[in-house]
Protein backbone atom coordinates (compact mmCIF):
# COMPACT_ATOMS: atom_id res chain seq x y z
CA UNK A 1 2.76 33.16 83.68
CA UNK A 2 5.86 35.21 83.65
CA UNK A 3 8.29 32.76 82.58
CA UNK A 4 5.44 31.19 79.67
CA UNK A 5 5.85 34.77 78.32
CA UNK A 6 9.25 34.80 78.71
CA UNK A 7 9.79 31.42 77.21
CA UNK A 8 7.19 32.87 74.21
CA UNK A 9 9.09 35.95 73.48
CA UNK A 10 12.49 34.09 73.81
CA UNK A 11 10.78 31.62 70.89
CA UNK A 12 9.80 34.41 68.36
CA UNK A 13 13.16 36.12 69.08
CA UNK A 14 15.10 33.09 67.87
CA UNK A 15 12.37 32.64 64.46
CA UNK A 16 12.78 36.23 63.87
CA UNK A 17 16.88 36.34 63.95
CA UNK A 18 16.84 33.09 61.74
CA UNK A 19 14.92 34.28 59.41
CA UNK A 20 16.54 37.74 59.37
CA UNK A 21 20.06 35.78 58.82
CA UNK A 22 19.00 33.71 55.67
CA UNK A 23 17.57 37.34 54.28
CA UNK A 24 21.00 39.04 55.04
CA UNK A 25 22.99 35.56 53.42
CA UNK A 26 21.18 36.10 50.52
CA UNK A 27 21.44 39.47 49.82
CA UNK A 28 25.25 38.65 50.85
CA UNK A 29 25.47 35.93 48.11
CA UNK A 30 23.12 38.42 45.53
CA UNK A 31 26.31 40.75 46.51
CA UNK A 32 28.86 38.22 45.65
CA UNK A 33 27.59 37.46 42.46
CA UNK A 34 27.04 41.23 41.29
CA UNK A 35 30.78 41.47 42.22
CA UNK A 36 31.71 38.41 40.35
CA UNK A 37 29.80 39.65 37.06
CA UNK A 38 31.18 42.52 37.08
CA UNK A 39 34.74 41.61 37.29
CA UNK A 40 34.48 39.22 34.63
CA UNK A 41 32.83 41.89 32.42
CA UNK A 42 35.56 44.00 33.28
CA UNK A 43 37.93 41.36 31.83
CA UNK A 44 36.42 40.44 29.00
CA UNK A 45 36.10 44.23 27.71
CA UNK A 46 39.70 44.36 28.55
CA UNK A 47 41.42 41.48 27.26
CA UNK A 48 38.66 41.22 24.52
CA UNK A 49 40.40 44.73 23.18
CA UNK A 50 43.99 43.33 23.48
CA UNK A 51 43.41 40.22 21.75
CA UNK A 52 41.45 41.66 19.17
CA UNK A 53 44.53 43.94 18.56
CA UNK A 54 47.07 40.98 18.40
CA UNK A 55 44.69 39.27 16.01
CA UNK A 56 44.82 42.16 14.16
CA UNK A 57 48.90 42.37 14.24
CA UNK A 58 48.77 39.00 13.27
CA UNK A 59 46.19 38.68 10.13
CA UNK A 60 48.18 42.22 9.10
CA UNK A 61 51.53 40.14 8.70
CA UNK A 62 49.51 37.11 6.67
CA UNK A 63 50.76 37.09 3.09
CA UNK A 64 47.74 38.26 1.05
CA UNK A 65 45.47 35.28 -0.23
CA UNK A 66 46.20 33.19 2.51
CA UNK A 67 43.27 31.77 3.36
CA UNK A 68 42.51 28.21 5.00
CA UNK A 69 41.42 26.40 2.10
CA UNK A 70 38.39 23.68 3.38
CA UNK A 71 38.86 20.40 4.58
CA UNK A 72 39.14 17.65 2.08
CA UNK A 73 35.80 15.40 2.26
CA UNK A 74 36.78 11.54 2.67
């Protein structure tokens, strides 16, 4: 009887720590992508600033009236 209960709680231990480790991989991934998002929103809002600024530089140095006429039609 001893080793059936052994053999039992030796079973549930092993369910229990699987399904603990795909609840801690997925909160690890849910991590991962947090982290990812917010880099990339931190790049954006910093390069988005700089490039608007060259942009700006650049349409600034345009002679006035210079604006891309539309494409001929065939």
């Amino acid at each position: 009887m001893n080793a059936l209960t052994s053999a039992l709680c030796s079973g549930i231990l092993r369910i229990t720590s699987k399904r603990s480790e795909r609840g801690a991989t997925a909160v690890e991934y849910g991590l991962l992508v947090a982290l990812i998002a917010a880099v990339i929103i931190g790049v954006v809002v910093t390069l988005g600033t700089d490039i608007k600024t060259a942009f700006t530089g650049v349409e600034s140095q345009l002679p006035a009236g210079a604006a891309p006429s539309a494409a001929p039609t065939p």
